[in-house]
N, C-alpha and C. Protein backbone atom coordinates (compact mmCIF):
# COMPACT_ATOMS: atom_id res chain seq x y z
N UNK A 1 230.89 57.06 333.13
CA UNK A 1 230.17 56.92 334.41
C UNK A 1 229.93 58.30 335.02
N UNK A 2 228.74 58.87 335.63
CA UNK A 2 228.22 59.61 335.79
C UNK A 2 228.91 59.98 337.17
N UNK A 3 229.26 61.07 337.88
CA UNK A 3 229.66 60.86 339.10
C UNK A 3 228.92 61.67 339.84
N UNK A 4 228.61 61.11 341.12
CA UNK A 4 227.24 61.31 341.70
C UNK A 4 227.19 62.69 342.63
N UNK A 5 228.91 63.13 342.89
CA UNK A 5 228.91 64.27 343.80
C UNK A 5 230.71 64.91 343.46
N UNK A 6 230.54 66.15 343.40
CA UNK A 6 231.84 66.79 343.41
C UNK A 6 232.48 66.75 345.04
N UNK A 7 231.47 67.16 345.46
CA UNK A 7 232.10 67.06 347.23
C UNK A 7 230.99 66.64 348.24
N UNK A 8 232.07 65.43 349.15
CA UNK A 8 231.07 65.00 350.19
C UNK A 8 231.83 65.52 351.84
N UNK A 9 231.42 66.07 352.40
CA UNK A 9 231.15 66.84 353.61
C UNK A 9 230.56 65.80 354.82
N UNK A 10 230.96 65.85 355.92
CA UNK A 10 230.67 65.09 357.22
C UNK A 10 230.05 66.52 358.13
N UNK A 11 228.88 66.72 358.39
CA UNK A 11 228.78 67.70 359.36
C UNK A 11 227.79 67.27 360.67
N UNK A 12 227.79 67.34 361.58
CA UNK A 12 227.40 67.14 363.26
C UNK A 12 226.89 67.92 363.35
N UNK A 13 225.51 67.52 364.49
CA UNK A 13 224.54 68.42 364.59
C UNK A 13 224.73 68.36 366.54
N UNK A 14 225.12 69.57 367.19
CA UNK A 14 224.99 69.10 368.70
C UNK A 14 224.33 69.80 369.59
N UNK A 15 223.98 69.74 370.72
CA UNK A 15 223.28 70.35 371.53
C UNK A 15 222.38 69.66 372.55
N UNK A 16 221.91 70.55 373.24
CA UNK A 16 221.12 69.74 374.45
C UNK A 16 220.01 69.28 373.91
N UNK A 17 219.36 68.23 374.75
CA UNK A 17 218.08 67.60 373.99
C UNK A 17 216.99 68.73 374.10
N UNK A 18 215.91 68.31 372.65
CA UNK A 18 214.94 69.66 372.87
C UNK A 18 214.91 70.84 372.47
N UNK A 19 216.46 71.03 371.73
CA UNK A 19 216.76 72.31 371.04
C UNK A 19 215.68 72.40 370.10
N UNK A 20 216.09 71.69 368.87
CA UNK A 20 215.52 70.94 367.80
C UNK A 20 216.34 70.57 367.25
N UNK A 21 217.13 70.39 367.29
CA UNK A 21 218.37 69.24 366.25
C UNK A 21 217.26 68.53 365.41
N UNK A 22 216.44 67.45 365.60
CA UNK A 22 215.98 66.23 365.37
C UNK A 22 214.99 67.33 363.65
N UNK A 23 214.46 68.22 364.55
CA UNK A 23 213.84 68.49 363.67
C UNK A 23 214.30 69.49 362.66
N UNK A 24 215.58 69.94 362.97
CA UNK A 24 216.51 71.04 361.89
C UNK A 24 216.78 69.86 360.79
N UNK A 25 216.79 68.86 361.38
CA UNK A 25 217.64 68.05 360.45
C UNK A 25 216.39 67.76 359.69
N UNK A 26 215.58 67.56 360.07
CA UNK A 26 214.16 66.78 359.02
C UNK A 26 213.82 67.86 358.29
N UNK A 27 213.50 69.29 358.53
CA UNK A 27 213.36 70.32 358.29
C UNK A 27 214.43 70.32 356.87
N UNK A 28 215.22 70.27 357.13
CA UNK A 28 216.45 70.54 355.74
C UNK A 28 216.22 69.66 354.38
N UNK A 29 216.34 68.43 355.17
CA UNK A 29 216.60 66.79 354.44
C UNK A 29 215.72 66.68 353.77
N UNK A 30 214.64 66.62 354.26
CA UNK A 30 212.77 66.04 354.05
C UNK A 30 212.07 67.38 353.85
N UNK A 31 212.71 68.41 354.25
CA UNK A 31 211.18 69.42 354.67
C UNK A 31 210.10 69.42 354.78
N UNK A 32 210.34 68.95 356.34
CA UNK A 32 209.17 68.51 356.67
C UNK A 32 209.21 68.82 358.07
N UNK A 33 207.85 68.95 359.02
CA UNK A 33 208.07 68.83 360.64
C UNK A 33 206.97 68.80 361.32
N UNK A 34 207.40 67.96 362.39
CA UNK A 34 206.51 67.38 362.99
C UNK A 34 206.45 68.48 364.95
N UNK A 35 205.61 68.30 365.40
CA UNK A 35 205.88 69.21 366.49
C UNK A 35 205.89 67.95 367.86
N UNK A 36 205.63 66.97 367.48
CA UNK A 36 206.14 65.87 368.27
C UNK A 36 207.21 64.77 367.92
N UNK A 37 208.29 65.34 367.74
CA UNK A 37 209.52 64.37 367.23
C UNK A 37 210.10 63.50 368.15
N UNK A 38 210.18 62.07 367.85
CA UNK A 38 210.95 61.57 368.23
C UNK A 38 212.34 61.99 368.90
N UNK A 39 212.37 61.82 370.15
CA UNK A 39 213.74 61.92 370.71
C UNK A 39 214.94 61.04 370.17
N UNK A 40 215.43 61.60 369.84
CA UNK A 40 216.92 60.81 369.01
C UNK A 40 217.74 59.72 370.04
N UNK A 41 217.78 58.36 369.63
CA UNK A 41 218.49 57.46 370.20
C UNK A 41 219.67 57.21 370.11
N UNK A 42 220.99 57.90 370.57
CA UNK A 42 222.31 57.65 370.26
C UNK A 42 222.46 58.60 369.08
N UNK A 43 222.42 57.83 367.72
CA UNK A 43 222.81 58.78 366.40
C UNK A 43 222.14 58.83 365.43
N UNK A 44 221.24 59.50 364.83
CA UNK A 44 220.88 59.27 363.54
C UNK A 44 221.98 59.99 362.42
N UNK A 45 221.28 59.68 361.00
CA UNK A 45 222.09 60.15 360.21
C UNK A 45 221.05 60.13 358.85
N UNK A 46 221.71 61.69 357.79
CA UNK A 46 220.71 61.46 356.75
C UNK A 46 221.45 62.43 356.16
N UNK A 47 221.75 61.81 354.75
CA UNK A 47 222.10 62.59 353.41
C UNK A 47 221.42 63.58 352.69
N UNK A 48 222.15 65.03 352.45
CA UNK A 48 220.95 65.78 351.87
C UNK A 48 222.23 65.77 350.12
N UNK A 49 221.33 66.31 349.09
CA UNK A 49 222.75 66.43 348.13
C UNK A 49 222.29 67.48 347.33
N UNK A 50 223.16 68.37 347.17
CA UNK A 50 222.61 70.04 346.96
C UNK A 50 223.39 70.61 345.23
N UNK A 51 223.32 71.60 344.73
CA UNK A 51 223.54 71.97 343.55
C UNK A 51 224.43 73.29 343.57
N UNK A 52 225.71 73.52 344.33
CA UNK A 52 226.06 74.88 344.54
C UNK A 52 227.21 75.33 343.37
N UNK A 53 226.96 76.55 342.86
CA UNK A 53 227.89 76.59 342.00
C UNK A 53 228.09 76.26 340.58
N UNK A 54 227.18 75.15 340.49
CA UNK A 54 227.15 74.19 339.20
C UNK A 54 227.81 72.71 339.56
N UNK A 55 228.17 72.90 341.22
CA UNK A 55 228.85 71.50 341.93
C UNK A 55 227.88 70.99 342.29
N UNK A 56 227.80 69.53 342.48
CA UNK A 56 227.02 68.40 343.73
C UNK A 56 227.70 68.25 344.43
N UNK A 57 227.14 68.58 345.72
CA UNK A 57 227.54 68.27 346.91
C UNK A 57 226.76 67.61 347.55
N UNK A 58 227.43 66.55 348.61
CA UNK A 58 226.55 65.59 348.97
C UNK A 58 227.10 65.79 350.53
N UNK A 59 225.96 66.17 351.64
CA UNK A 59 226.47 66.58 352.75
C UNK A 59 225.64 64.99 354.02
N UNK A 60 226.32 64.58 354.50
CA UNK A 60 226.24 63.74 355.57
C UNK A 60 226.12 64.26 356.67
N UNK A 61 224.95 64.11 357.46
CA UNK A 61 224.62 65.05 358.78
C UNK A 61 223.97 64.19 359.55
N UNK A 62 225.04 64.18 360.73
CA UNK A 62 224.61 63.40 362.02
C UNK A 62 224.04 64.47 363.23
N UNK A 63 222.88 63.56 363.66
CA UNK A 63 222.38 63.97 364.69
C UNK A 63 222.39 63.44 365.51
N UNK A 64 222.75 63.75 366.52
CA UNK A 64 223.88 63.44 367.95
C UNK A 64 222.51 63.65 369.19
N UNK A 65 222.37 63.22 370.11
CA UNK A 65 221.38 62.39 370.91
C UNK A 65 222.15 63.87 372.03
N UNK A 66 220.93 64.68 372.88
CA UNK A 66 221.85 65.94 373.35
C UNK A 66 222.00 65.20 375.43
N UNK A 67 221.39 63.89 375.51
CA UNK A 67 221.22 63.62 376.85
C UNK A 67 222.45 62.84 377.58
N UNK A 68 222.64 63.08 378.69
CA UNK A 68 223.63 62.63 379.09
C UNK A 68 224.61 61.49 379.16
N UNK A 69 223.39 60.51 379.00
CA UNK A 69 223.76 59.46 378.71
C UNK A 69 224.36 58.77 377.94
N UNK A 70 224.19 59.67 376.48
CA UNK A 70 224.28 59.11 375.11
C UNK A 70 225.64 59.90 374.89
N UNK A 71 226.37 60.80 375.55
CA UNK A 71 227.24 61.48 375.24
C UNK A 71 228.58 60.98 374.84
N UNK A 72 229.11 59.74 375.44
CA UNK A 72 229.87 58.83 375.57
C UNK A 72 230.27 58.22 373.99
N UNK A 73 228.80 57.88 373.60
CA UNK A 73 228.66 57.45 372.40
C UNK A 73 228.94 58.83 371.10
N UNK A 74 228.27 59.58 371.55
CA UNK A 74 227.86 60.15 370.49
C UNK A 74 229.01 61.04 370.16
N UNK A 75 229.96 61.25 371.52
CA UNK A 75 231.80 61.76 370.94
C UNK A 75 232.25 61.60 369.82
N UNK A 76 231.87 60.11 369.58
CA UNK A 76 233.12 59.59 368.95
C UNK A 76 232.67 59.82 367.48
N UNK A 77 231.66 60.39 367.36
CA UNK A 77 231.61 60.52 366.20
C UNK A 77 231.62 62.34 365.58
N UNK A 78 232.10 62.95 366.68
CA UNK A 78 233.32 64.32 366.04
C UNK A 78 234.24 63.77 364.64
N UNK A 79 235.03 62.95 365.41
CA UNK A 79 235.98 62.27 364.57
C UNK A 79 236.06 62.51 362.85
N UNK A 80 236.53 62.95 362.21
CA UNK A 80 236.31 63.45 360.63
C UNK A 80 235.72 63.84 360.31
N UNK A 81 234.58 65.06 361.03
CA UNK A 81 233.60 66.02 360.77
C UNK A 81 234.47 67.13 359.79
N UNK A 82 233.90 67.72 358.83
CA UNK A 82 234.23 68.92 357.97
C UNK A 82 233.67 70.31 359.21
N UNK A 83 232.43 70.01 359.21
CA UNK A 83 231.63 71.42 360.40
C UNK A 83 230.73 70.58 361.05
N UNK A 84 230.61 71.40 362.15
CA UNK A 84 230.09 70.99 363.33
C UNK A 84 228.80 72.37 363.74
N UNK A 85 227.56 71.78 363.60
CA UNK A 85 226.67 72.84 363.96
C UNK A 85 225.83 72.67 365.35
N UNK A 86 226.50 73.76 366.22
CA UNK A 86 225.74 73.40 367.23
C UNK A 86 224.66 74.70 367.54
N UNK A 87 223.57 73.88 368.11
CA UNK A 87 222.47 74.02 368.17
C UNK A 87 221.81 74.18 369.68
N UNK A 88 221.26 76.17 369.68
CA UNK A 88 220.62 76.45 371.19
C UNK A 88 219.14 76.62 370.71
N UNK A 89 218.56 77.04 371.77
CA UNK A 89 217.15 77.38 371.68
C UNK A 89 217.02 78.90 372.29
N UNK A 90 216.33 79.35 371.07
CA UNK A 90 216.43 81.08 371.56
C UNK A 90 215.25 81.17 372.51
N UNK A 91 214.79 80.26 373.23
CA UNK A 91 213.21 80.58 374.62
C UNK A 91 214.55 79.78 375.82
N UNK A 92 215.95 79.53 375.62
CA UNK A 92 216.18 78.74 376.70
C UNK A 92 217.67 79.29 377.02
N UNK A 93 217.87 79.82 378.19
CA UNK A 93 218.94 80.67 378.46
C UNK A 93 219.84 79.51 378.81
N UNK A 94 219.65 78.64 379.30
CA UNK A 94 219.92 77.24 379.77
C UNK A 94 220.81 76.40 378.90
N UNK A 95 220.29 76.43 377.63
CA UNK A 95 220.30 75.65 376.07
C UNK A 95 221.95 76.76 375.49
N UNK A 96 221.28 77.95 375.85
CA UNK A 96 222.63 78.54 375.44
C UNK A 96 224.02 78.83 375.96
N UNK A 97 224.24 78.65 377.20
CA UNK A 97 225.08 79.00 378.43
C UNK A 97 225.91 77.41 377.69
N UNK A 98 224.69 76.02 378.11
CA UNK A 98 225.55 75.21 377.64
C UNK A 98 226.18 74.78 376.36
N UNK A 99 226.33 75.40 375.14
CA UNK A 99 227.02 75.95 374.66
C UNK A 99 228.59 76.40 374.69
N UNK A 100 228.67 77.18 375.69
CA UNK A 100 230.29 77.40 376.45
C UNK A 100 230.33 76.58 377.43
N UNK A 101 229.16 76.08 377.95
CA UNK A 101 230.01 75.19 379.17
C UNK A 101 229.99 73.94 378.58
N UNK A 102 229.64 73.51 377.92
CA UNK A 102 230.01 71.99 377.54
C UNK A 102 230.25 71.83 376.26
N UNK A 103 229.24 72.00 374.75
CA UNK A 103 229.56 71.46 373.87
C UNK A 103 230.85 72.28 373.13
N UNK A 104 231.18 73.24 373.20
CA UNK A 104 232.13 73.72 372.81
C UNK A 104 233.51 73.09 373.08
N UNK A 105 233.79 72.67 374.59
CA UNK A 105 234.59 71.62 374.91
C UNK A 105 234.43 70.48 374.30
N UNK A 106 233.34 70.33 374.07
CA UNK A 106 233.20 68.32 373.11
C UNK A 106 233.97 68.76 371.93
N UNK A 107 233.82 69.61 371.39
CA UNK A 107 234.29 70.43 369.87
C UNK A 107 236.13 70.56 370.08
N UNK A 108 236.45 71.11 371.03
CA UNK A 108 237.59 71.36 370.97
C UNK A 108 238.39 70.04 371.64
N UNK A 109 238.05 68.88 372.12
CA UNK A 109 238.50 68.03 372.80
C UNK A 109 238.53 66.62 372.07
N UNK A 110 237.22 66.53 370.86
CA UNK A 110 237.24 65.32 369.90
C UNK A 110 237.05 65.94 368.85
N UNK A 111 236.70 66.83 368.04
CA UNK A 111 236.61 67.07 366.48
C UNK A 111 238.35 67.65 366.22
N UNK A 112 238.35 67.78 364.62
CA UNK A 112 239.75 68.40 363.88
C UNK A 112 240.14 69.80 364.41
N UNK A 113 241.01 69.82 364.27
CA UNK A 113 241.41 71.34 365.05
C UNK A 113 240.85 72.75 363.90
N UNK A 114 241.31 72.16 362.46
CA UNK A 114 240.51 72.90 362.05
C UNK A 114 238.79 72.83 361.12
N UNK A 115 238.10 72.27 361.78
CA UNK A 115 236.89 72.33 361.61
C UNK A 115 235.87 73.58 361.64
N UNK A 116 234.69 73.72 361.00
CA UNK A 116 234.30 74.72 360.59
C UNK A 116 232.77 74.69 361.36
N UNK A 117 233.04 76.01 362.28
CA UNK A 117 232.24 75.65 363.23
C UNK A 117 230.61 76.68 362.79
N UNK A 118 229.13 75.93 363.13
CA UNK A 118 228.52 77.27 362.84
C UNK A 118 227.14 77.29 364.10
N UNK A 119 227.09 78.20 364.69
CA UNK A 119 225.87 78.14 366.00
C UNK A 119 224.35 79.10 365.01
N UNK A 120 223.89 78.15 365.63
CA UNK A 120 222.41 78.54 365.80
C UNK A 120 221.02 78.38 366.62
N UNK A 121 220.69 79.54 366.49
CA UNK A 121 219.33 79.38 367.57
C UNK A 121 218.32 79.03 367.10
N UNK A 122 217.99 78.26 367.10
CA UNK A 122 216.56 77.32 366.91
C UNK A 122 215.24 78.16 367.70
N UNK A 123 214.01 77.75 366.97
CA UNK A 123 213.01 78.57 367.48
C UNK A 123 212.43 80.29 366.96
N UNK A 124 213.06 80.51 366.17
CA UNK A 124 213.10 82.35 365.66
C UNK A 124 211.49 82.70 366.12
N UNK A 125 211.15 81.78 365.45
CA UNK A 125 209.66 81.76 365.31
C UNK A 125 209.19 82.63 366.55
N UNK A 126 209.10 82.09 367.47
CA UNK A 126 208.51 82.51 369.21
C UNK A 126 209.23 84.03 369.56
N UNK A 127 207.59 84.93 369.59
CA UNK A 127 208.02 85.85 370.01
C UNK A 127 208.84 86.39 371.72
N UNK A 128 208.78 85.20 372.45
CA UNK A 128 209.65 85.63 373.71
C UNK A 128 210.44 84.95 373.75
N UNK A 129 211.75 85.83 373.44
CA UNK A 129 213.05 85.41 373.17
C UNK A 129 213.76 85.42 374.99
N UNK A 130 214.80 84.33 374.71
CA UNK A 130 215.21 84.71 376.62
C UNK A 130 216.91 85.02 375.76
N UNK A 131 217.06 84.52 374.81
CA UNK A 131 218.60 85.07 374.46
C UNK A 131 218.51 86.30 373.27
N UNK A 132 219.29 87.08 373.64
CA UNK A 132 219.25 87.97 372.51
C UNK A 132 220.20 87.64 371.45
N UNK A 133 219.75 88.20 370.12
CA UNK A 133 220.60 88.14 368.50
C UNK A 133 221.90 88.55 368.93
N UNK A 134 222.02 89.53 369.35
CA UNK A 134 223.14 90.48 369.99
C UNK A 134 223.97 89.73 370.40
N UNK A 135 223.65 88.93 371.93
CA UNK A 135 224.26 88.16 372.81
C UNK A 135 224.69 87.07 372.09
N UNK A 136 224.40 86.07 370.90
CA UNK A 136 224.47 85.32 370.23
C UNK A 136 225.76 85.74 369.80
N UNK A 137 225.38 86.92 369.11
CA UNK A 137 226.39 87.60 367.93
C UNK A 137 227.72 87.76 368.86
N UNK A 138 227.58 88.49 369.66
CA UNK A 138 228.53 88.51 370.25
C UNK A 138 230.08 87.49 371.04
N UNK A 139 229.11 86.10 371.31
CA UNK A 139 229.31 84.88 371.28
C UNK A 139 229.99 84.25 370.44
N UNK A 140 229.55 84.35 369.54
CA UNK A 140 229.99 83.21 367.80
C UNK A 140 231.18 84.34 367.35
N UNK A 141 231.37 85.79 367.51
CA UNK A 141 232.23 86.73 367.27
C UNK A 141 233.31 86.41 368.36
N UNK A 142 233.83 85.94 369.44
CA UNK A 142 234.71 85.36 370.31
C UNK A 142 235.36 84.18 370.14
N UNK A 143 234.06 84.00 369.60
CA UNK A 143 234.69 82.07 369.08
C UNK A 143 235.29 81.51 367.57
N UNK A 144 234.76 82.91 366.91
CA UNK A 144 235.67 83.10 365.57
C UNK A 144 234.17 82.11 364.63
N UNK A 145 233.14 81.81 364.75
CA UNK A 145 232.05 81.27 364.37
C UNK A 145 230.95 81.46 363.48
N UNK A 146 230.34 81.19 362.63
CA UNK A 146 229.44 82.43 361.91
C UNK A 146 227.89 81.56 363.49
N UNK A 147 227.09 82.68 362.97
CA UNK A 147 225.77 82.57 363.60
C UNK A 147 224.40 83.01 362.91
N UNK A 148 223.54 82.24 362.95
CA UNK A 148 222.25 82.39 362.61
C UNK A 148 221.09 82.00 363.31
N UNK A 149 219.84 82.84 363.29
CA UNK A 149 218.57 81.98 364.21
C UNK A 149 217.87 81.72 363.27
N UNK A 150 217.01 80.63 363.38
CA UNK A 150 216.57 79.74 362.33
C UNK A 150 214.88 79.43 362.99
N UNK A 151 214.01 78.66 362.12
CA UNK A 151 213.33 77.91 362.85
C UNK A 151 212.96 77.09 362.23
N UNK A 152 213.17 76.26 362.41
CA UNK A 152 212.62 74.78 362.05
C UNK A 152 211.26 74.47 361.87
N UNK A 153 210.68 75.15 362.28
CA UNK A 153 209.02 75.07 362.37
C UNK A 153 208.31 75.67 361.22
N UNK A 154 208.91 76.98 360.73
CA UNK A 154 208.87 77.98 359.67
C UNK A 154 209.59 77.72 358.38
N UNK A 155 210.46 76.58 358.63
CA UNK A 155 211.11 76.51 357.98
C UNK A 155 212.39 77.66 357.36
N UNK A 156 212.31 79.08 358.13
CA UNK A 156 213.12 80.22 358.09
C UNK A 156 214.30 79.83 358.00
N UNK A 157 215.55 80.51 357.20
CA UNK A 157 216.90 80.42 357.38
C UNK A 157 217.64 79.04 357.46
N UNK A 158 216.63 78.01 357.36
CA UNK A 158 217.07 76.70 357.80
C UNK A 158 217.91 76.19 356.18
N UNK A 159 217.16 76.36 355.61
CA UNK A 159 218.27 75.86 354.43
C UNK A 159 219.48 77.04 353.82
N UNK A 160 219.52 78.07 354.18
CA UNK A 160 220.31 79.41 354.07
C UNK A 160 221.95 78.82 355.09
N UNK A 161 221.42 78.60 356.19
CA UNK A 161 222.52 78.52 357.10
C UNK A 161 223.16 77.21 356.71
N UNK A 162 222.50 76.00 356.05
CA UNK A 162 223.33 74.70 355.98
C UNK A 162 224.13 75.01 354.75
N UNK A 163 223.93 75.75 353.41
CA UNK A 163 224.00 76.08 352.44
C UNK A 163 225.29 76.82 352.91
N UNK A 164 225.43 78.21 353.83
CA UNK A 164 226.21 78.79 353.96
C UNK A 164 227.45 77.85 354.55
N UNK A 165 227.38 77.05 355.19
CA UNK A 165 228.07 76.15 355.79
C UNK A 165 228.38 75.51 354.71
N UNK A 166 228.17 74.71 353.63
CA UNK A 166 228.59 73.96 352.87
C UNK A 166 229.90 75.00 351.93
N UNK A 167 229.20 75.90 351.41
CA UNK A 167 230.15 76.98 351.02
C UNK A 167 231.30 77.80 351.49
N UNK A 168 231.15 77.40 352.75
CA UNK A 168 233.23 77.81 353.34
C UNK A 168 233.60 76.32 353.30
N UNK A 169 232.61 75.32 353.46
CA UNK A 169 233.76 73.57 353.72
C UNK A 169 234.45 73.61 351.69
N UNK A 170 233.53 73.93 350.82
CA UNK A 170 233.98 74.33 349.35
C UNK A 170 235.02 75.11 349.21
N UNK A 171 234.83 76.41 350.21
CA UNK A 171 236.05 77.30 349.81
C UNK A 171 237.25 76.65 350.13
N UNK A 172 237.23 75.91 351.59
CA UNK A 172 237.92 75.70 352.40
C UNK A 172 238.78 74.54 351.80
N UNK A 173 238.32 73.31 350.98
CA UNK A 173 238.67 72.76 350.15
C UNK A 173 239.20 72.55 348.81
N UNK A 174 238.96 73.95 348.21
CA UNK A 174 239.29 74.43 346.81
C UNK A 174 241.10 75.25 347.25
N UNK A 175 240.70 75.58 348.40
CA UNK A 175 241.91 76.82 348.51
C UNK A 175 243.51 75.64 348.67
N UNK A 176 242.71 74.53 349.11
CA UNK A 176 243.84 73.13 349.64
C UNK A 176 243.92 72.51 348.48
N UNK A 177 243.55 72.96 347.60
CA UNK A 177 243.96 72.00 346.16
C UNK A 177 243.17 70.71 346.54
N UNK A 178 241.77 70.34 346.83
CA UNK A 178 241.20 69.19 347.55
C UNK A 178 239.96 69.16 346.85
N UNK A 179 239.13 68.15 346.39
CA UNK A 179 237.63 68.31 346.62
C UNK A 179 237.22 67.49 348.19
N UNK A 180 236.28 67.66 348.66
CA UNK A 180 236.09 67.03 349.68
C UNK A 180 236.20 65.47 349.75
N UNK A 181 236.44 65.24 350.45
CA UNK A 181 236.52 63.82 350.78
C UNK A 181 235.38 62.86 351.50
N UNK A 182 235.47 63.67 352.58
CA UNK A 182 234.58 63.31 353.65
C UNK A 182 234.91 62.34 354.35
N UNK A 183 233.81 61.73 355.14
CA UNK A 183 234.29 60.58 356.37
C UNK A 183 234.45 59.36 355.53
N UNK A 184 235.32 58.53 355.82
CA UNK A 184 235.72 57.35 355.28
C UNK A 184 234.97 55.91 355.76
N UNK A 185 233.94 56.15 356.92
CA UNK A 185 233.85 55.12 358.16
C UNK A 185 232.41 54.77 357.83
N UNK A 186 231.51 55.49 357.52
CA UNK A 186 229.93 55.45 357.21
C UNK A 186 229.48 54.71 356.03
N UNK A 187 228.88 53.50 356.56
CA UNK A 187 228.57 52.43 355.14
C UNK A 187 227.09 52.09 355.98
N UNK A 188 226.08 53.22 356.62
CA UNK A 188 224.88 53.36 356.56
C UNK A 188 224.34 53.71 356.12
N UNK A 189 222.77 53.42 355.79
CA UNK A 189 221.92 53.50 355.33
C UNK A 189 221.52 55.18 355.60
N UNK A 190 220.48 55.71 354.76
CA UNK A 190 220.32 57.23 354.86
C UNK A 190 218.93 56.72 356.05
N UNK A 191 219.55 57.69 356.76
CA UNK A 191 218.21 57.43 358.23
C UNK A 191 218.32 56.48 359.42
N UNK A 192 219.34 55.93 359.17
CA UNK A 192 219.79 54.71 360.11
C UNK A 192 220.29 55.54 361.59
N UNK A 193 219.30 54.90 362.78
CA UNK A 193 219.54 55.25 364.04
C UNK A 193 221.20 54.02 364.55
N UNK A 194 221.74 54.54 365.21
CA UNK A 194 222.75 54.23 365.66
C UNK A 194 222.98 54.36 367.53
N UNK A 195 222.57 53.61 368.43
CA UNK A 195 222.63 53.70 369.65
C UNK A 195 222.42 52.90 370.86
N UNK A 196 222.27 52.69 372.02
CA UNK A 196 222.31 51.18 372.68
C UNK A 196 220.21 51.40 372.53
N UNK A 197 220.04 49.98 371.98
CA UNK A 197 218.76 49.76 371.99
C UNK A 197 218.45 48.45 373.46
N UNK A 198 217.80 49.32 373.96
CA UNK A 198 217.66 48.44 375.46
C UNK A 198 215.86 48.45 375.89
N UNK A 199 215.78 47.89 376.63
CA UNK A 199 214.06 48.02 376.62
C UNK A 199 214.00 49.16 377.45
N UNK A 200 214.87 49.68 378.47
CA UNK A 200 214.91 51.52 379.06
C UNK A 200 215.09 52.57 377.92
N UNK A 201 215.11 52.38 376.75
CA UNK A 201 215.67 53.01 375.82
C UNK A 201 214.88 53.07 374.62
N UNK A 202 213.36 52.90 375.27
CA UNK A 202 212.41 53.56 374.23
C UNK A 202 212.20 54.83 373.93
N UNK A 203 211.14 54.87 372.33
CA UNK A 203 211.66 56.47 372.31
C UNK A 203 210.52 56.96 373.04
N UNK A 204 210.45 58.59 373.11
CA UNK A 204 209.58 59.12 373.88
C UNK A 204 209.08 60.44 373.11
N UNK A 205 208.23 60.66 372.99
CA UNK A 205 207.62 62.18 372.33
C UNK A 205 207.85 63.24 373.25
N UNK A 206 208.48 64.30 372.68
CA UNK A 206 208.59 65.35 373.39
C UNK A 206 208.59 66.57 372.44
N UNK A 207 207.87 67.75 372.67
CA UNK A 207 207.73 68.84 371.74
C UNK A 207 208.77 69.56 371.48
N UNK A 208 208.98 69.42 370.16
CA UNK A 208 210.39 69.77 369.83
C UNK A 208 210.36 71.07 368.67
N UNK A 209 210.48 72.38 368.53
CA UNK A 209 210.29 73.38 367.33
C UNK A 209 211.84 74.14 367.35
């Protein structure tokens, strides 16, 4: 019997709505993007399965809904993450601040203590930046974090940084005498939205790069 993956990986995608989560993730998975994406309802989720090493790895990546509402929900699924990538927007000083003021706390308050954390700025693309590389760097260097700016739109760095991420959850697992395991709880479908479906709770187009 053929076996379909050496290591499977749980990784979270978080951030405020509008970063581009929705579309980092389509960008990777599909490569593909749309500049009017669907706003994410509660949770999606979608399997990418990669070739590193001469290993298959099969990485599970949830995308986590960044609005207030949905936050409640979308906690609970820290819970048995390998890495956690959270996600600013380099045009939004706003996008990045919250960062330290909030999702970093979601990180340290519901995910594993030792989870493998990686930030990025969404957007590279756009030449007026409101956060600097620097300021980033400097950031993810405090928090013990790697960092990259990406764009989803360009498709730039976007498969570099998930790749790099898969390759410390490998190291990180080889050094434990482990292959990955991953989450035990997920018996969805690849693409399956997960969230309260209410008739207030249609989706809505909003420009997302």
């Amino acid at each position: 019997m053929i076996k379909e993956y050496d290591y499977l990986f749980k990784l979270v995608i978080v951030g405020n709505s509008g970063v581009g989560k929705s579309s980092l993730l389509l960008r990777f998975s599909d490569d593909t993007f749309s500049d009017s994406y669907l706003t994410t309802i509660g949770v999606d989720f979608r399997f990418k399965t990669l070739e590193i090493d001469g290993k298959k790895v099969k990485l599970q990546i949830w995308d986590t809904a960044g609005q207030e509402r949905f936050r409640t929900i979308t906690s609970a699924y820290y819970k048995g993450a390998d890495g956690i990538v959270m996600v600013y927007d380099v045009t939004s000083t706003g996008s990045f601040e919250d960062i330290d003021r909030f999702w970093i706390n979601e990180v340290e308050s519901y995910a594993e203590k030792n989870v493998e954390l990686l930030l990025l700025g969404n957007k590279s693309d756009v030449e007026d930046k409101a956060v600097s590389t620097q300021k980033a760097l400097d950031y993810a260097a405090i928090k013990r974090m790697a960092h990259m700016e990406v764009s989803a739109k360009t498709a730039d760095q976007v498969s570099k940084a998930f790749i790099s991420l898969a390759k410390k959850l490998i190291a990180k697992k080889d050094s434990q005498g482990l292959k990955g395991q991953g989450p035990q709880r997920s018996q969805q479908t690849q693409g399956q939205k997960i969230g309260q479906q209410t008739d207030d709770n249609k989706k809505e187009k909003e420009k997302c790069c």
